[in-house]
N, C-alpha and C. Protein backbone atom coordinates (compact mmCIF):
# COMPACT_ATOMS: atom_id res chain seq x y z
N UNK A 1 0.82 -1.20 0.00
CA UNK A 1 0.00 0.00 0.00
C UNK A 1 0.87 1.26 0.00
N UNK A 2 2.23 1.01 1.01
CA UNK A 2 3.06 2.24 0.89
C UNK A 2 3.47 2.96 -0.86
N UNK A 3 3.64 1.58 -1.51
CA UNK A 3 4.25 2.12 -2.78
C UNK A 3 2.96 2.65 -3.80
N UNK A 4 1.86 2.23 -3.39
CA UNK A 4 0.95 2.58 -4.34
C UNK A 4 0.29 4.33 -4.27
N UNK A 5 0.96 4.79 -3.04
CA UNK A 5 0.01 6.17 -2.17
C UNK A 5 1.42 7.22 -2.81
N UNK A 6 2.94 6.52 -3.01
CA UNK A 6 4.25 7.65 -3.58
C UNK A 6 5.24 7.16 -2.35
N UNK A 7 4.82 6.48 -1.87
CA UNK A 7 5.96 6.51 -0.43
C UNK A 7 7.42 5.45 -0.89
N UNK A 8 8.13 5.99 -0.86
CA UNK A 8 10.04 5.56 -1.17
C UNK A 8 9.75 4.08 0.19
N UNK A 9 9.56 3.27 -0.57
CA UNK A 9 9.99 1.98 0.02
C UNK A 9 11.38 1.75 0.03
N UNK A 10 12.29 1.99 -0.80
CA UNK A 10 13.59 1.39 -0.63
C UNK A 10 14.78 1.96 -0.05
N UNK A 11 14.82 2.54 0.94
CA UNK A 11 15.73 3.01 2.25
C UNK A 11 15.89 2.22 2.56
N UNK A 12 16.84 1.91 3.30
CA UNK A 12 17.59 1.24 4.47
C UNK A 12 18.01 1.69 5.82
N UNK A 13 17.82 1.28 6.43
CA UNK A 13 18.88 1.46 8.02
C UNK A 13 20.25 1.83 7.49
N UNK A 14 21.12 1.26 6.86
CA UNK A 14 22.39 1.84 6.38
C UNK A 14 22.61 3.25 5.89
N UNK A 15 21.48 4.10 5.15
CA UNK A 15 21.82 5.49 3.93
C UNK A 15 20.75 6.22 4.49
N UNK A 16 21.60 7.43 4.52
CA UNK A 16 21.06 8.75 4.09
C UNK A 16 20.90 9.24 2.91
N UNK A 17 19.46 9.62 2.55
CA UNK A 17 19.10 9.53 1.28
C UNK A 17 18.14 10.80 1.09
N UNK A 18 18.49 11.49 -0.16
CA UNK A 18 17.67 12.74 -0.61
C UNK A 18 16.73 11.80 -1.48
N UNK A 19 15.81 12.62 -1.32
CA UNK A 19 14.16 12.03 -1.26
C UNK A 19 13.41 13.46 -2.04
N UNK A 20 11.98 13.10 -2.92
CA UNK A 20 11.30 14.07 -2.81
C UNK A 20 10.51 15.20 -1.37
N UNK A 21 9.89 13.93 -0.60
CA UNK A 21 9.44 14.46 0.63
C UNK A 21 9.68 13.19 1.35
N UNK A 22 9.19 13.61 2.65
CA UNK A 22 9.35 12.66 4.03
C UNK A 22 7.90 13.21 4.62
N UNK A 23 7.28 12.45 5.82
CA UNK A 23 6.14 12.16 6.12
C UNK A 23 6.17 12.95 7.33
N UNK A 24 4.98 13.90 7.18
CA UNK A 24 5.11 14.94 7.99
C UNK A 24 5.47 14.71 9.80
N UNK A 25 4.87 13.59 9.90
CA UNK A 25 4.94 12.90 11.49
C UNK A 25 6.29 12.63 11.83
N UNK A 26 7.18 12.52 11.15
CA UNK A 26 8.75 12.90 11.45
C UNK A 26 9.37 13.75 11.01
N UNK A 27 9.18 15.05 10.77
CA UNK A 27 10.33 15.85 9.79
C UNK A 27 10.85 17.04 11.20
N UNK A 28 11.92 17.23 10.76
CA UNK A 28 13.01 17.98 11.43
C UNK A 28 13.54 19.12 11.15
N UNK A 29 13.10 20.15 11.01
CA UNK A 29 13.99 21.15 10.18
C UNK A 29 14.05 22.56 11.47
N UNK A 30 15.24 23.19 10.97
CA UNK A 30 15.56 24.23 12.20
C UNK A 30 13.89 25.29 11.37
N UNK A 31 13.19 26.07 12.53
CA UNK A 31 12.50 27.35 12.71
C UNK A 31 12.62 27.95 11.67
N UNK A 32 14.18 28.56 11.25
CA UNK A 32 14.12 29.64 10.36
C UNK A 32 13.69 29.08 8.92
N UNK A 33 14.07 27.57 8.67
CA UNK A 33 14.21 27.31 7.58
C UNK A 33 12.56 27.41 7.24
N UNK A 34 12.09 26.73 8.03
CA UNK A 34 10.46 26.81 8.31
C UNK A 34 9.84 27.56 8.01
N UNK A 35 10.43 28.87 8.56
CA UNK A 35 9.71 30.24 8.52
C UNK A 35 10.32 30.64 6.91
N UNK A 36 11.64 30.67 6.75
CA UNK A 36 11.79 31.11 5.31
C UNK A 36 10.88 30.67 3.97
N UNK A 37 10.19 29.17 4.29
CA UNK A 37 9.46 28.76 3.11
C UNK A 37 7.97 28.84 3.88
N UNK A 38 7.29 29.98 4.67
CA UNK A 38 6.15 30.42 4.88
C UNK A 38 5.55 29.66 5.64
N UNK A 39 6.33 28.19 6.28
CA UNK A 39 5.55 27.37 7.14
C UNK A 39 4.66 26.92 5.72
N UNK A 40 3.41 25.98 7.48
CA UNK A 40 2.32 25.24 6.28
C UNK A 40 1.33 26.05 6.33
N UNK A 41 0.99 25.48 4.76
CA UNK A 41 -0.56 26.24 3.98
C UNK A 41 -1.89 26.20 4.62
N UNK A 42 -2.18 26.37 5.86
CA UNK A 42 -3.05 26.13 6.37
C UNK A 42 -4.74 25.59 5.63
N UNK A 43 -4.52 25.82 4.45
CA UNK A 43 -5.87 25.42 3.43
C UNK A 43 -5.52 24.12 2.95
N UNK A 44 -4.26 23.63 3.46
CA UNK A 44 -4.40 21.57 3.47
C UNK A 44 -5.47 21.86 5.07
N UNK A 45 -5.91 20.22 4.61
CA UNK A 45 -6.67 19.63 6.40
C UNK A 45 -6.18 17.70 6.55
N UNK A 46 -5.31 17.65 7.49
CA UNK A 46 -5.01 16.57 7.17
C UNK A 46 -4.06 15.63 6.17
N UNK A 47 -3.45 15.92 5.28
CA UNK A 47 -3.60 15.44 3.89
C UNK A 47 -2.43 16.68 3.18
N UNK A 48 -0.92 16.00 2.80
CA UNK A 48 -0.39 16.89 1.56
C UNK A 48 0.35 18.13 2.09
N UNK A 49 -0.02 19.10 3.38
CA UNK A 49 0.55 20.02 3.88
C UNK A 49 2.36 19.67 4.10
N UNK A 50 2.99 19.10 4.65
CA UNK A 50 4.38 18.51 4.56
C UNK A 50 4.30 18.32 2.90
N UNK A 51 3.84 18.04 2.30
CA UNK A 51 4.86 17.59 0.90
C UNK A 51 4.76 19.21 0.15
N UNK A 52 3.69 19.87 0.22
CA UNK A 52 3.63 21.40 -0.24
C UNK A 52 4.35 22.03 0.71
N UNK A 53 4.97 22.22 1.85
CA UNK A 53 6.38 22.54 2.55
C UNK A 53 7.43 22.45 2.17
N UNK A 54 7.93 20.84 1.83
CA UNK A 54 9.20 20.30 1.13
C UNK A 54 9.45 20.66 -0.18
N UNK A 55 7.87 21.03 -0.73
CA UNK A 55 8.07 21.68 -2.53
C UNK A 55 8.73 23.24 -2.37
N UNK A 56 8.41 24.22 -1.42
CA UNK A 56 8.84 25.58 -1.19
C UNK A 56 9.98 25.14 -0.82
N UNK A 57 10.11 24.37 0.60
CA UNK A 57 11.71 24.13 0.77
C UNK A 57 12.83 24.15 0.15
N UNK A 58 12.30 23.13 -1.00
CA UNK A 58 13.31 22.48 -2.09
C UNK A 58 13.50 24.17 -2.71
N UNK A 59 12.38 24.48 -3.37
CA UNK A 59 12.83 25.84 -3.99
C UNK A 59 13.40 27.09 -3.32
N UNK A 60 14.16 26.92 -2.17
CA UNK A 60 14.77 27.69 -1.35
C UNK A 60 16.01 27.06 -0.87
N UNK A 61 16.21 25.93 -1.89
CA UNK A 61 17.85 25.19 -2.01
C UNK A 61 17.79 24.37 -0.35
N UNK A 62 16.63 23.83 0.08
CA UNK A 62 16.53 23.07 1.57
C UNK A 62 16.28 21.54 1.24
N UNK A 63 16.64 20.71 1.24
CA UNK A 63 16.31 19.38 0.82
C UNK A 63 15.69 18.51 1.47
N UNK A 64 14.89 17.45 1.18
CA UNK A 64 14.26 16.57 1.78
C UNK A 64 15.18 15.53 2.07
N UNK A 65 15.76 14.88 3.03
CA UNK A 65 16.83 13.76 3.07
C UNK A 65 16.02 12.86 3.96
N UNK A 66 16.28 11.34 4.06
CA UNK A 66 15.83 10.41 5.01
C UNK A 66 16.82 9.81 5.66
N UNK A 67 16.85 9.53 6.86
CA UNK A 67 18.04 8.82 8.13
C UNK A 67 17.21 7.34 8.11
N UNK A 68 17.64 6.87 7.24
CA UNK A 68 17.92 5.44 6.82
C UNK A 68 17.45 4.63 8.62
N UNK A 69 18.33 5.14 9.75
CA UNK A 69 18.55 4.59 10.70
C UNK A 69 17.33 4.94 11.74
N UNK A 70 16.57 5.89 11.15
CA UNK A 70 15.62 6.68 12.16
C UNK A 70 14.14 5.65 12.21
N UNK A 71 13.09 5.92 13.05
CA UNK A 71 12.15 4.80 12.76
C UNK A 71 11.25 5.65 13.58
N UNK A 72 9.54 5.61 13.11
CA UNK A 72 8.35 6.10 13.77
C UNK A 72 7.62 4.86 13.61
N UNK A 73 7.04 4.61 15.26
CA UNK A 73 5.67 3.68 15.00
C UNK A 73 4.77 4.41 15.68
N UNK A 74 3.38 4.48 15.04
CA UNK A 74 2.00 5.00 15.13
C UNK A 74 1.49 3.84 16.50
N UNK A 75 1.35 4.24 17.33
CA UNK A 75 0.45 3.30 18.11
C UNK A 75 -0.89 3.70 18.38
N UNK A 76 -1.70 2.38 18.43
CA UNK A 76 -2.79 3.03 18.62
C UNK A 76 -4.00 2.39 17.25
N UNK A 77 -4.97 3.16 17.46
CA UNK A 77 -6.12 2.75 16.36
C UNK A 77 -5.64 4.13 15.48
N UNK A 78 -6.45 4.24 13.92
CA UNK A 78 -6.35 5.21 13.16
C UNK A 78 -7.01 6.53 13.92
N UNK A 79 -7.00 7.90 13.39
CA UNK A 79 -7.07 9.28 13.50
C UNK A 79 -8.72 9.20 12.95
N UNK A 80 -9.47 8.46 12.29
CA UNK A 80 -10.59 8.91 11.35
C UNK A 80 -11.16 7.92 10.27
N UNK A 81 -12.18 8.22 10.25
CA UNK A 81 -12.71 6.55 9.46
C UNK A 81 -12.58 6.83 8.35
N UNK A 82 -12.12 6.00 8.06
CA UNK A 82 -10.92 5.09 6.53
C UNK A 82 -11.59 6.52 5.25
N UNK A 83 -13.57 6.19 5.12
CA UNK A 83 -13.64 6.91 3.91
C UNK A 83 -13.08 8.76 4.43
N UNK A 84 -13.41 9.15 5.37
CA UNK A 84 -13.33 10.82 5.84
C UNK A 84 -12.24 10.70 5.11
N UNK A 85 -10.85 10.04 5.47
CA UNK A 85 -9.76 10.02 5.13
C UNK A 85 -9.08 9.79 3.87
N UNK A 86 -9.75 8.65 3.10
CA UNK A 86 -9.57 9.34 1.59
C UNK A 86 -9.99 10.35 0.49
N UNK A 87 -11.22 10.63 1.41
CA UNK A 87 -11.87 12.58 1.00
C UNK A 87 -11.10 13.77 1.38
N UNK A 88 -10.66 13.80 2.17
CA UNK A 88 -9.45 14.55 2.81
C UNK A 88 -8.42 14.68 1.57
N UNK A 89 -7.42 13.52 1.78
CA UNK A 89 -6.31 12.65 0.83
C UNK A 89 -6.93 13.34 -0.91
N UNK A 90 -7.84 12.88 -1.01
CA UNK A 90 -8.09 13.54 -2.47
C UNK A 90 -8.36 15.07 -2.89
N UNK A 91 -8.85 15.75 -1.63
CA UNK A 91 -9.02 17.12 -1.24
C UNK A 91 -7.66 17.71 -1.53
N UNK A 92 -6.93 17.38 -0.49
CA UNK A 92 -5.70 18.05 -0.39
C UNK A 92 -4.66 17.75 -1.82
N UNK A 93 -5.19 16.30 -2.63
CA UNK A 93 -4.09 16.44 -3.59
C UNK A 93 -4.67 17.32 -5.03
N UNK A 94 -5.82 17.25 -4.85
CA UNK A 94 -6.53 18.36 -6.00
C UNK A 94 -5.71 19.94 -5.76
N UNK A 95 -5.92 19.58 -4.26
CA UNK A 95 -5.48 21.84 -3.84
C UNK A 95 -4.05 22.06 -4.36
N UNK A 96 -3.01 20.75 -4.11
CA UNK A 96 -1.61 20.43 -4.52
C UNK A 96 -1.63 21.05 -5.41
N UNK A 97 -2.21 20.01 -6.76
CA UNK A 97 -2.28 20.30 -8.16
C UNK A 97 -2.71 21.83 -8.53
N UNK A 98 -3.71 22.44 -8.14
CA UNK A 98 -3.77 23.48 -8.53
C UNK A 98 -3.37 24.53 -7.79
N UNK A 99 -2.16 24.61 -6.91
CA UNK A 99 -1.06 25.13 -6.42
C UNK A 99 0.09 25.45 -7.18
N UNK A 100 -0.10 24.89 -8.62
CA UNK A 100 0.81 25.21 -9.68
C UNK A 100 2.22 24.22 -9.99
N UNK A 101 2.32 23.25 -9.00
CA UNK A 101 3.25 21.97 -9.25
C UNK A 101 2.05 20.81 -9.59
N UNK A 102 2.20 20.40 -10.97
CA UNK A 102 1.49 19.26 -11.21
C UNK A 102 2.14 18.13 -11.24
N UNK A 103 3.10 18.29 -10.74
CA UNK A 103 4.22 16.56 -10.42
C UNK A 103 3.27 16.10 -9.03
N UNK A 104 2.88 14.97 -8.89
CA UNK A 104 2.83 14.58 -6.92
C UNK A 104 4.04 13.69 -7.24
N UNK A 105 4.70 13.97 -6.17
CA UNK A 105 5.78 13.49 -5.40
C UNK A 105 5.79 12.01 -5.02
C-alpha cells in the first residue's frame, strides 16, 4: 500500500538519502528554515501540507533527506474513518495540483 500512495519503500537502516518528501509525522527542520518557506498552507486539512512545505523548501535550495537509521511507529487505532480520510487525501491532492506543481511526489 506504501508504494501505491508515492511513499520511497527502498531506504535502508544503512543510507542517508535525498528524497522528494518525508512524512510529515517525522520531519526535522531548524524554525528559520520553516519560517523562510512560509511554514504550512493552512488550506491543506489533514492530507499533503508537509509535501507542499518540502516543494517551497526544495525551492529555497533546503532538501528533503531520510536517516535510513531513524524509525516512527503510530500506536494506537487510526485518526478517522478510513472513507473521511480518503476525502481529505483527495481534497488536499486536488489543492496540490492546482497550487501550480502538477508533479505529486
Amino acid at each position: 500500500m506504501h508504494k501505491a500512495v508515492g511513499h520511497d519503500t527502498a531506504t535502508d537502516a544503512s543510507t542517508v538519502t535525498p528524497t522528494d518528501w518525508v512524512v510529515g509525522a517525522c520531519m526535522l527542520l531548524p524554525r528559520d528554515s520553516f519560517e523562510q518557506a512560509s511554514g504550512f498552507d493552512e488550506g491543506y486539512f489533514m492530507n499533503s501540507e508537509e509535501i507542499d512545505l518540502q516543494r517551497r523548501l526544495r525551492a529555497v535550495g533546503i532538501p528533503s533527506i531520510v536517516v535510513g537509521s531513524i524509525t516512527l511507529t503510530h500506536q494506537g487505532g487510526g485518526s478517522s474513518d478510513p472513507l473521511r480520510r480518503r476525502q481529505w487525501l483527495v481534497k488536499s491532492r486536488e489543492r496540490y495540483a492546482q497550487n501550480g506543481d502538477t508533479r505529486w511526489p
